[in-house]
C-alpha atoms as a PDB file:
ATOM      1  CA  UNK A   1       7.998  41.680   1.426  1.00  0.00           C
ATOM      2  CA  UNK A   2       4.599  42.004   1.735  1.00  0.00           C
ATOM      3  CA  UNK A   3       1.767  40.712   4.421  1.00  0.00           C
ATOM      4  CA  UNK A   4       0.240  38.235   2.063  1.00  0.00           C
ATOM      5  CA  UNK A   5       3.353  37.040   0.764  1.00  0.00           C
ATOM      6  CA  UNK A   6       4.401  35.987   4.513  1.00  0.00           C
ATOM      7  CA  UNK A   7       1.153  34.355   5.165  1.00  0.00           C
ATOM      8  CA  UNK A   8       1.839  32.733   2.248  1.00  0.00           C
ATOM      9  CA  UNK A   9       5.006  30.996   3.588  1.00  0.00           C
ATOM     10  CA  UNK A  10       4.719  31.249   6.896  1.00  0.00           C
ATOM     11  CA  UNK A  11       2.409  29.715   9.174  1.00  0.00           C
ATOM     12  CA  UNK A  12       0.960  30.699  12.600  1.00  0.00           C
ATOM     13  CA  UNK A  13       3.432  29.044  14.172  1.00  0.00           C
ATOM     14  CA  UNK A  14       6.503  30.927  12.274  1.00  0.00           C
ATOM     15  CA  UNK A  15       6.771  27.720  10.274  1.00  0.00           C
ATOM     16  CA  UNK A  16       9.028  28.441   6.783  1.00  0.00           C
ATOM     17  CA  UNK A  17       6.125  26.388   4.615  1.00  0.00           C
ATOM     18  CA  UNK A  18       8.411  26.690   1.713  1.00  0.00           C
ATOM     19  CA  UNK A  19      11.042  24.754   3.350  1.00  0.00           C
ATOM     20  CA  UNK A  20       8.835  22.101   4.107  1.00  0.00           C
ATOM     21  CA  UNK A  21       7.263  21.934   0.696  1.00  0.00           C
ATOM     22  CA  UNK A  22      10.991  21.617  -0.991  1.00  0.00           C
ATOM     23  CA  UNK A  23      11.655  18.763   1.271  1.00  0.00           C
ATOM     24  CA  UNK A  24       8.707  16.797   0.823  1.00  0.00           C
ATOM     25  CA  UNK A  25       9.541  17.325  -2.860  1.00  0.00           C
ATOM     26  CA  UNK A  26      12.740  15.446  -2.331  1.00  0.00           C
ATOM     27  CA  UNK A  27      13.124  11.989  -3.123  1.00  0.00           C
ATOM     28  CA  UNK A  28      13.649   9.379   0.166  1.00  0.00           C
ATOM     29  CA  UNK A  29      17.342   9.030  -1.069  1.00  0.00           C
ATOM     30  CA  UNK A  30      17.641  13.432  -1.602  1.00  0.00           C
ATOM     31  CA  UNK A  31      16.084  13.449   1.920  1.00  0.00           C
ATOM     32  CA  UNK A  32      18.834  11.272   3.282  1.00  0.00           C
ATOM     33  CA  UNK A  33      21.579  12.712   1.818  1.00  0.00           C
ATOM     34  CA  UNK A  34      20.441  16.527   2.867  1.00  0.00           C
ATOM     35  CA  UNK A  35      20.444  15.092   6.562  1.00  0.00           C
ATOM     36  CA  UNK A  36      23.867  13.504   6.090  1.00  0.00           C
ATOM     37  CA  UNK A  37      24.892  16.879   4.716  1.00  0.00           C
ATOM     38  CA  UNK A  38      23.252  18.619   7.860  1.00  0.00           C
ATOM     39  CA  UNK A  39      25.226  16.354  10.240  1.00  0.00           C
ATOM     40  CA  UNK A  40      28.325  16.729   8.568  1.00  0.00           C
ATOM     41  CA  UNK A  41      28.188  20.391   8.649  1.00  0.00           C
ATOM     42  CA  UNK A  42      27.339  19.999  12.305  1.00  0.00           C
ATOM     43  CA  UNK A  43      30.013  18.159  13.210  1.00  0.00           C
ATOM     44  CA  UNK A  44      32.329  20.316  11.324  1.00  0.00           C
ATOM     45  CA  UNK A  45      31.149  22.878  13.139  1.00  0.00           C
ATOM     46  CA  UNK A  46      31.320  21.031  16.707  1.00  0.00           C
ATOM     47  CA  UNK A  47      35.429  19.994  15.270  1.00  0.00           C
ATOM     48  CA  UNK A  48      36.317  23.604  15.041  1.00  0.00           C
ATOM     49  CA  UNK A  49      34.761  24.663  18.339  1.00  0.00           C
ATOM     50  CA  UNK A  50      38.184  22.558  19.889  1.00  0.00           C
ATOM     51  CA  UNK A  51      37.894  20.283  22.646  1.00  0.00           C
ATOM     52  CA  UNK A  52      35.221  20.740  25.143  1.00  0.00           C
ATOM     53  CA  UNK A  53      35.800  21.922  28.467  1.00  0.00           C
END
């Protein structure tokens, strides 16, 4: 990858601009259901961790 190409899609902050531009592309309803996705995953994730301590 390239210097321009990062500046490109990141920002000075470190900030993946792509990511945000596909999101904002989303639909209110695709934006919901990505997040419901996201905390599913998570609390798949937090499931196979086993009980807590």
């Amino acid at each position: 990858m390239d210097e321009d190409h990062d500046q490109d899609v990141y920002d000075e902050n470190g900030v993946d601009r792509s990511l945000v531009r596909w999101f904002l592309a989303l639909t209110p309803y695709e934006r919901l259901a990505a997040l419901d996705d996201a905390v599913k995953f998570a609390e798949l994730i937090e499931e196979s961790r086993g009980p807590s301590r």
